[in-house]
Protein backbone atom coordinates (compact mmCIF):
# COMPACT_ATOMS: atom_id res chain seq x y z
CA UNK A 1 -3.15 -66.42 4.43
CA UNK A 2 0.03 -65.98 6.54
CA UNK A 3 3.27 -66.02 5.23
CA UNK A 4 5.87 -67.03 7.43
CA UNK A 5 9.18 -65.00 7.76
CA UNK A 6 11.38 -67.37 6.80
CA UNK A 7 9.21 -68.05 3.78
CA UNK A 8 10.06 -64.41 2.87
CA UNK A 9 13.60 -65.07 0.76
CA UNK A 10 11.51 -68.16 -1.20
CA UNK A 11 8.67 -65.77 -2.41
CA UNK A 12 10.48 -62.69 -3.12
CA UNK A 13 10.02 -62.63 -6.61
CA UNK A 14 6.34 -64.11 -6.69
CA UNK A 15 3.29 -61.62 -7.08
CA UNK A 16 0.00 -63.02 -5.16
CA UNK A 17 -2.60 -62.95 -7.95
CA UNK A 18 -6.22 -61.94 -6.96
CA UNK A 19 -7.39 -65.60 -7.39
CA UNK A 20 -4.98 -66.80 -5.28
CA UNK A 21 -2.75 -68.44 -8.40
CA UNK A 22 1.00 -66.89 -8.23
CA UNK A 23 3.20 -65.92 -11.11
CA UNK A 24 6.78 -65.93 -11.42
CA UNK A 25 8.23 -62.15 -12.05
CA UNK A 26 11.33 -62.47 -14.38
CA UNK A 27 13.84 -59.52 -13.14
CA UNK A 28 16.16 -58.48 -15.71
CA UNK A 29 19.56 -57.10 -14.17
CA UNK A 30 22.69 -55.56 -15.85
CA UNK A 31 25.17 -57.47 -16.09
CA UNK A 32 28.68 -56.12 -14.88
CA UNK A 33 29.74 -53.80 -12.24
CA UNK A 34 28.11 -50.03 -12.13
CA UNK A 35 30.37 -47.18 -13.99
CA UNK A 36 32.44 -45.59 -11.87
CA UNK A 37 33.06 -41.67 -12.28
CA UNK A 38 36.51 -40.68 -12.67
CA UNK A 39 37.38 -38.77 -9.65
CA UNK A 40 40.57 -37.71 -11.39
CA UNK A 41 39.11 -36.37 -14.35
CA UNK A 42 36.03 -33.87 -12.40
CA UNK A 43 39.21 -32.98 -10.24
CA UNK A 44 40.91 -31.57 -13.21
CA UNK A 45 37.69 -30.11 -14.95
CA UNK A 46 37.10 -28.18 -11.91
CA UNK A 47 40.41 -26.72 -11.76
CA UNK A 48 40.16 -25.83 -15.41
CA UNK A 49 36.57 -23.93 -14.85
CA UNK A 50 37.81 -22.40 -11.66
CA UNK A 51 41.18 -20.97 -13.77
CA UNK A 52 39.21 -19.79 -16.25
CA UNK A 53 38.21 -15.85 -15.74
CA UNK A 54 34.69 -15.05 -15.30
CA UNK A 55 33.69 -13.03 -18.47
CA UNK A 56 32.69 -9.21 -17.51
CA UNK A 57 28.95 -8.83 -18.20
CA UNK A 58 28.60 -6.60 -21.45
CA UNK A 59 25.40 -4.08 -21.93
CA UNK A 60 22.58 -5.34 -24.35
CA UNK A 61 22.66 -4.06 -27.62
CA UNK A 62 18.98 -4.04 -27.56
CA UNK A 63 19.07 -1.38 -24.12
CA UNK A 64 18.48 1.98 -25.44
CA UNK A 65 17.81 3.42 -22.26
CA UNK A 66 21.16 3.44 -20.25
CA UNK A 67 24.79 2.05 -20.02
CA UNK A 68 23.74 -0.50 -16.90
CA UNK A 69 24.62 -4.57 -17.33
CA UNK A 70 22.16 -6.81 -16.30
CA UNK A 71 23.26 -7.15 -13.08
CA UNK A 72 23.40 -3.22 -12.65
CA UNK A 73 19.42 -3.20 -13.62
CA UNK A 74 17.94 -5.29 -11.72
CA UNK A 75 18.77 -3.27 -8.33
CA UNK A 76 17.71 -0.22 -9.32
CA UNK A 77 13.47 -2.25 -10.29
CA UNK A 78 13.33 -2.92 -6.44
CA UNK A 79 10.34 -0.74 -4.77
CA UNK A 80 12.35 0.56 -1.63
CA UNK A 81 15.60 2.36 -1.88
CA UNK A 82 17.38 3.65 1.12
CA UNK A 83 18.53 7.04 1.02
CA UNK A 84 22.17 7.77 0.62
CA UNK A 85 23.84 10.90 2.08
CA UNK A 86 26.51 12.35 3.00
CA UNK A 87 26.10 12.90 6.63
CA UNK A 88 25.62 16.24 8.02
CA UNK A 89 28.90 17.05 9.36
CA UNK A 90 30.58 15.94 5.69
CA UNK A 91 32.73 19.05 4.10
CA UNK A 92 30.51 18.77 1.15
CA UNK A 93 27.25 18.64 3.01
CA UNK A 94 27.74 22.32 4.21
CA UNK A 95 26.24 23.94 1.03
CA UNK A 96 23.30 21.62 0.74
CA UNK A 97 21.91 22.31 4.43
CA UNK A 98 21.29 26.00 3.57
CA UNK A 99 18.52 24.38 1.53
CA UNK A 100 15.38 23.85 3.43
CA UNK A 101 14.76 20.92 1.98
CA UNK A 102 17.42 19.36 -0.12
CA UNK A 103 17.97 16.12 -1.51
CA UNK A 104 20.49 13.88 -1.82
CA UNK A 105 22.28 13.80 -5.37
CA UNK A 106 23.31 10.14 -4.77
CA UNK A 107 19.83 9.01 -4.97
CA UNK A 108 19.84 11.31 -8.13
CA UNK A 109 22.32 10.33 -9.70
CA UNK A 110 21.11 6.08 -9.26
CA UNK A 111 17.97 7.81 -11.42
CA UNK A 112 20.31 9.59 -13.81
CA UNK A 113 22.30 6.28 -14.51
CA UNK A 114 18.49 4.17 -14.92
CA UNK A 115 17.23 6.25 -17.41
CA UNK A 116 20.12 8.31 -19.26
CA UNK A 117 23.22 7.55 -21.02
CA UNK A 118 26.39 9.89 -21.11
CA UNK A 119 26.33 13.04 -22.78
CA UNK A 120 22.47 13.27 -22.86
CA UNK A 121 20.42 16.24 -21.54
CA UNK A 122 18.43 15.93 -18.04
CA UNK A 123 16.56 19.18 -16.31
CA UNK A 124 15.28 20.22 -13.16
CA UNK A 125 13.34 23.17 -13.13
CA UNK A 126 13.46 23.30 -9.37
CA UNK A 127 17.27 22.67 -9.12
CA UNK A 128 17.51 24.94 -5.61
CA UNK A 129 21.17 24.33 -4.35
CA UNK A 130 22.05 21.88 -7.28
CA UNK A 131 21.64 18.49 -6.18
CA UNK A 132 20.66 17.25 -9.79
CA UNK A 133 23.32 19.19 -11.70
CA UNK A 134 26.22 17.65 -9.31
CA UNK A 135 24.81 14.22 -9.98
CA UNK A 136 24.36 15.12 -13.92
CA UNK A 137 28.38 16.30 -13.77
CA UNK A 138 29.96 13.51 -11.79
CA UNK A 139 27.54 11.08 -13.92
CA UNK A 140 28.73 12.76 -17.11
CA UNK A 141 25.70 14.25 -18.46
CA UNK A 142 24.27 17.64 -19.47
CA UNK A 143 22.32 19.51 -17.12
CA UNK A 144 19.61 22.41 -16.87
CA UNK A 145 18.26 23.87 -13.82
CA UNK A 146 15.87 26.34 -13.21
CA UNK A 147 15.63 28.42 -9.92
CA UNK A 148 13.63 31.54 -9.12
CA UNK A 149 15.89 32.38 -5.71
CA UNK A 150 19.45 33.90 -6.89
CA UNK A 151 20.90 33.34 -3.39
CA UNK A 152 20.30 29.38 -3.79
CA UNK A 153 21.19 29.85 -8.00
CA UNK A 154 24.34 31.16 -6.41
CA UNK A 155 25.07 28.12 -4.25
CA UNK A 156 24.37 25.87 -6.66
CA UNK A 157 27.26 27.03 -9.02
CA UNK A 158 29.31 27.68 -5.93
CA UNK A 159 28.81 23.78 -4.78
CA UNK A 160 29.47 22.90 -8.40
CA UNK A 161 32.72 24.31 -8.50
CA UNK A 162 34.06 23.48 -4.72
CA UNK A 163 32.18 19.64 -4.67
CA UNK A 164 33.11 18.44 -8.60
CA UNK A 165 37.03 17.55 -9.40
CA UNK A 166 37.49 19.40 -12.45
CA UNK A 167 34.11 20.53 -13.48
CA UNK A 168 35.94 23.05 -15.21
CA UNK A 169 37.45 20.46 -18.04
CA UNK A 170 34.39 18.48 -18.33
CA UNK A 171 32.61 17.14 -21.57
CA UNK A 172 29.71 18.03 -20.38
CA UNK A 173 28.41 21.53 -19.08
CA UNK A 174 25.98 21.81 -16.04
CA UNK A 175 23.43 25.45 -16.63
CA UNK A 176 21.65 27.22 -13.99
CA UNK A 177 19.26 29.26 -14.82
CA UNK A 178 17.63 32.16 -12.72
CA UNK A 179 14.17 32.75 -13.01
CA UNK A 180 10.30 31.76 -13.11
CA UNK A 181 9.90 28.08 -14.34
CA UNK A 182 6.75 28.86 -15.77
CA UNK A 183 8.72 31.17 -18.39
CA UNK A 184 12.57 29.42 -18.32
CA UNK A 185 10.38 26.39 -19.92
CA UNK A 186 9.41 28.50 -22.86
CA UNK A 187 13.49 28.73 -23.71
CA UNK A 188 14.00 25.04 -24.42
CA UNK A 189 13.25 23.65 -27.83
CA UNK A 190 11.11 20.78 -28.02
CA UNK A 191 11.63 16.85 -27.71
CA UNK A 192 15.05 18.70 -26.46
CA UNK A 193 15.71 16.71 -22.85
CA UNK A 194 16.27 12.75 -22.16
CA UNK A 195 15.08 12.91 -18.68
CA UNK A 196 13.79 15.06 -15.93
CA UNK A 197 14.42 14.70 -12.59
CA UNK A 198 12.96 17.05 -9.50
CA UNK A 199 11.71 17.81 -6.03
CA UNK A 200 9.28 20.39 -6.06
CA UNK A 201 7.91 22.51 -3.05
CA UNK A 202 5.48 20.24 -0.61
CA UNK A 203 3.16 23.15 -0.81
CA UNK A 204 3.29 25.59 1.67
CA UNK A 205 4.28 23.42 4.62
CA UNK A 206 7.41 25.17 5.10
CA UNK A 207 5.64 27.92 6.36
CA UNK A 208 4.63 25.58 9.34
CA UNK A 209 7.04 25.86 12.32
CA UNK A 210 7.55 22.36 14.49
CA UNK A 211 9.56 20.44 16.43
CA UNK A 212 11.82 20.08 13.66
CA UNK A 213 12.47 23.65 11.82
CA UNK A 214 12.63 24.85 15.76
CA UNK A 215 15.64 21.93 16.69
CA UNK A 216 17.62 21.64 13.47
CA UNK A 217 16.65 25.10 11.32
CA UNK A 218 16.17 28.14 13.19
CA UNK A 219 18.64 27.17 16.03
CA UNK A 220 21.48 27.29 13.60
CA UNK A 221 20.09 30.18 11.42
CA UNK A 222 19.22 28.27 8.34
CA UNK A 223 16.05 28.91 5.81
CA UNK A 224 12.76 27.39 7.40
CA UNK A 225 11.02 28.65 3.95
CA UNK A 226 12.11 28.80 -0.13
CA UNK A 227 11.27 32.58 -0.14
CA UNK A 228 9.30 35.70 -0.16
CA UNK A 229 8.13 35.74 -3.62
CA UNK A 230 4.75 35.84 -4.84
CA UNK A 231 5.73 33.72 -7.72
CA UNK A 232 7.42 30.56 -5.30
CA UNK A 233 5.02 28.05 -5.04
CA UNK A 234 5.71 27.36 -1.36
CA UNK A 235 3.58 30.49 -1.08
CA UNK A 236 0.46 29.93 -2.43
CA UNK A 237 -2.57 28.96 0.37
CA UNK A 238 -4.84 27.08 -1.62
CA UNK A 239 -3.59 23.31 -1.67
CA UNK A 240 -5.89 22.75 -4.71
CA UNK A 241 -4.28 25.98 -6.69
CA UNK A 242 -1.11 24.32 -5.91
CA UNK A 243 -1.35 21.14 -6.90
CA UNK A 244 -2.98 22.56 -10.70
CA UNK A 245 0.31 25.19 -10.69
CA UNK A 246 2.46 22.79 -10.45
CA UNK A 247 1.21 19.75 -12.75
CA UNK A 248 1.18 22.63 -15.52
CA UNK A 249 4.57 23.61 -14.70
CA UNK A 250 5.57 20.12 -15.07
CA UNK A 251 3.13 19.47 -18.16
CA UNK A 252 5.02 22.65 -19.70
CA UNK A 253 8.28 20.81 -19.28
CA UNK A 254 6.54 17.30 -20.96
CA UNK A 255 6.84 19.65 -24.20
CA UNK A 256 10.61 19.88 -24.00
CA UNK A 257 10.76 16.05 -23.09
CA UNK A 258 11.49 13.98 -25.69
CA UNK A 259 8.49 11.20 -26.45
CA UNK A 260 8.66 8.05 -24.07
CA UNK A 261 11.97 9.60 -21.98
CA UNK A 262 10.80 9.66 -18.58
CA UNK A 263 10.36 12.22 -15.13
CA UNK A 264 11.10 11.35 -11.67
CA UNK A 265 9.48 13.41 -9.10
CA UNK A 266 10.88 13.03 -5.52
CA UNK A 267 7.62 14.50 -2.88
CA UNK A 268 6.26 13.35 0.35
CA UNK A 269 2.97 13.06 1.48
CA UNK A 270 2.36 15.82 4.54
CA UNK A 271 -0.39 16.29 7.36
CA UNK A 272 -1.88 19.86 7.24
CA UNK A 273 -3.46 20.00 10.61
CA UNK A 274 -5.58 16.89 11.48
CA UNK A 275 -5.91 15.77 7.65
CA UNK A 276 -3.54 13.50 6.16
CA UNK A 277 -2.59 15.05 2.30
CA UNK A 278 -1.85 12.15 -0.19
CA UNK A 279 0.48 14.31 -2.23
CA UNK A 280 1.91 11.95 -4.12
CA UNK A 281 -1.18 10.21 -5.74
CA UNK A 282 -2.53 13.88 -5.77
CA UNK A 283 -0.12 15.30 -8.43
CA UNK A 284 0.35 11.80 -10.41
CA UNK A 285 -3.37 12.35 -11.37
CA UNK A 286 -3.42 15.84 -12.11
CA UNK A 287 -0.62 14.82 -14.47
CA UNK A 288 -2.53 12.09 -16.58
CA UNK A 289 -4.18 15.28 -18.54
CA UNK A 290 -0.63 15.88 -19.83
CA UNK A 291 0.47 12.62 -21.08
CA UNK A 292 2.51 11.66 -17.91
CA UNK A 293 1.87 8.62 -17.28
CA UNK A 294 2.44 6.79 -13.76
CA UNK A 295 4.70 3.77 -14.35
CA UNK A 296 5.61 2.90 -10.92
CA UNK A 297 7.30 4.10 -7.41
CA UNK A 298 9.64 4.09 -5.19
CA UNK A 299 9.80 4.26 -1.66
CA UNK A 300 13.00 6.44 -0.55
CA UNK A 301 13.41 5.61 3.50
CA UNK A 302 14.31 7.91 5.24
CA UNK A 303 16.23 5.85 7.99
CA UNK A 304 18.65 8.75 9.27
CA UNK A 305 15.66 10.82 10.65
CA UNK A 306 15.34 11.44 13.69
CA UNK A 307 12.01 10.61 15.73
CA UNK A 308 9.75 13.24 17.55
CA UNK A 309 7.03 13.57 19.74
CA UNK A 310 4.12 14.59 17.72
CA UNK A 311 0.68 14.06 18.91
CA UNK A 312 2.00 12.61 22.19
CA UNK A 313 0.45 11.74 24.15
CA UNK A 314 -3.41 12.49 22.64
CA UNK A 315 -3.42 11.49 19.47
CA UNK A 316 -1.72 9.53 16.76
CA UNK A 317 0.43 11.55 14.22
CA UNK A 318 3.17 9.96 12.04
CA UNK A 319 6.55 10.80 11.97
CA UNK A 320 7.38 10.53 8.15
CA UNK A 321 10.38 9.05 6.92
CA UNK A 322 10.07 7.72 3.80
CA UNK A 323 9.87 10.10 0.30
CA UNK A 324 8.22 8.89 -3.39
CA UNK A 325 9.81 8.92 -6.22
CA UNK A 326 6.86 8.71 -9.36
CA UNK A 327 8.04 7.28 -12.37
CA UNK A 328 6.42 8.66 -15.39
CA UNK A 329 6.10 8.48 -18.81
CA UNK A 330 6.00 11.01 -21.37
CA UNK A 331 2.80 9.73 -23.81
CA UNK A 332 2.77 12.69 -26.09
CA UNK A 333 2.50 11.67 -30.20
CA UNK A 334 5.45 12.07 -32.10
């Protein structure tokens, strides 16, 4: 049936049964007016929480990795890092760019934080002009590095002493070491090092002459190659040679590792000629055999790079500008 409007205030509180019969609906109200919240008294709370100083964030007794808070942590899990340097026209760039391919030691030294704490041991037994050995000093840990070319050795310890405020007084001593990784290895005890941190040749694509080593290497005189000797990786032809030289260099230095301290590897994948070379997932498997286990990477972009014209205009080649950083673990038994 209808139900006039006006009928609308009389039935309110009836319910229309299904057989047509209707009930009366008892509402039970509160009595009294609704409580009021003290405006004064959340004024005065909120003053009192808003004087009261925010307590510093402490490191977890339970984090035997590193010295980082919470909130220091979580940054350093995210998947792409941009890369930090100096700028090329910075006084203490100038030793670094006689490297062919150096790497920034403030992206080292956000590894070196991660996964050390002070005073412990890290090596890199490619050091080349000392990237990881300034980011070990001004992070205040011990470093090693291996190098088999004295002239880059040389600048190493040179940038040590000219880039580091009193490296000289330090707690901590950085060690360069001149020779064949494949034999300076044999020199450190094991389950000796906390961490170790690197950026090994890209094989022999040095040797290649582009765009790039034309515009920013051999127009101002600088290296376009690591060296001459038959012992530098950069040297060898065979890509597959390569790859097994250097996973047992770097399974050599696993020994030295401590168990369940990690490596970080900084490479980049490369093109030789028309084929595109996964490097990266190319050495993380050849490690497996020696208990270095993949836990994860990180992209490093590259955004400073500048952009040129290869392949145009037949054919699609990349301009890369991003690096990988592999996370392992060291899996040896105690």
């Amino acid at each position: 049936m209808k139900v006039d409007v006006s009928m609308n205030q009389a039935i309110e509180d009836d319910i229309v049964t299904s057989d047509g019969l209707s009930e009366q609906v008892t509402q039970v109200k509160k009595r009294g007016r609704p409580r009021k919240t003290s405006v004064v008294a959340t004024e005065v709370n909120a003053a009192v929480i808003k004087d009261e100083p925010a307590q510093p964030k402490t490191v977890d007794p339970r984090n035997a990795m590193n010295e980082l808070t919470s909130t220091e942590w979580l940054p350093e899990t995210v998947s792409v890092w941009n890369q930090r340097g100096l700028g090329a026209n910075h006084p203490d760039a100038q030793i670094e760019r006689q490297h062919p391919a150096p790497f920034s030691f403030t992206d080292v030294g956000r590894l070196v934080r991660f996964f050390t704490k002070s005073k412990e041991v890290i090596l890199d037994p490619f050091v080349g002009v000392g990237s990881t050995l300034k980011a070990c000093a001004v992070e205040g840990r011990n470093g090693i590095g291996f190098e088999l070319n004295p002239r880059y050795a040389e600048l190493a310890q040179e940038r040590l002493l000219v880039e580091v405020k009193d490296i000289s007084s330090s707690e901590v001593t950085q060690d360069v070491r001149v020779g064949d990784a494949r034999e300076l290895i044999k020199g450190l005890p094991d389950d000796s090092l906390d961490l170790i941190i690197t950026s090994p040749p890209y094989w022999n694509i040095l040797h290649k002459v582009d765009h790039k080593a034309k515009q920013e290497r051999e127009k101002h005189d600088l290296d376009t190659k690591y060296s001459d000797d038959n012992r530098d990786l950069g040297n060898i032809d065979d890509y597959n040679v390569f790859l097994e030289e250097l996973a047992s260099i770097l399974g050599a230095c696993g020994r030295a590792l401590k168990p369940k301290k990690y490596m970080a590897v900084v490479v980049s994948d490369f093109r030789d000629k028309s084929k595109f070379v996964m490097f990266h997932a190319d050495l993380a498997n050849s490690l497996e055999k020696y208990k270095l286990e993949l836990r994860g990477l990180t992209v490093l972009y590259q955004r400073h790079k500048r952009v040129f014209p290869y392949g145009y205009p037949y054919a699609y080649v990349p301009n890369i500008h991003h690096q990988y950083i592999l996370i392992l673990q060291n899996m040896k038994h105690k």
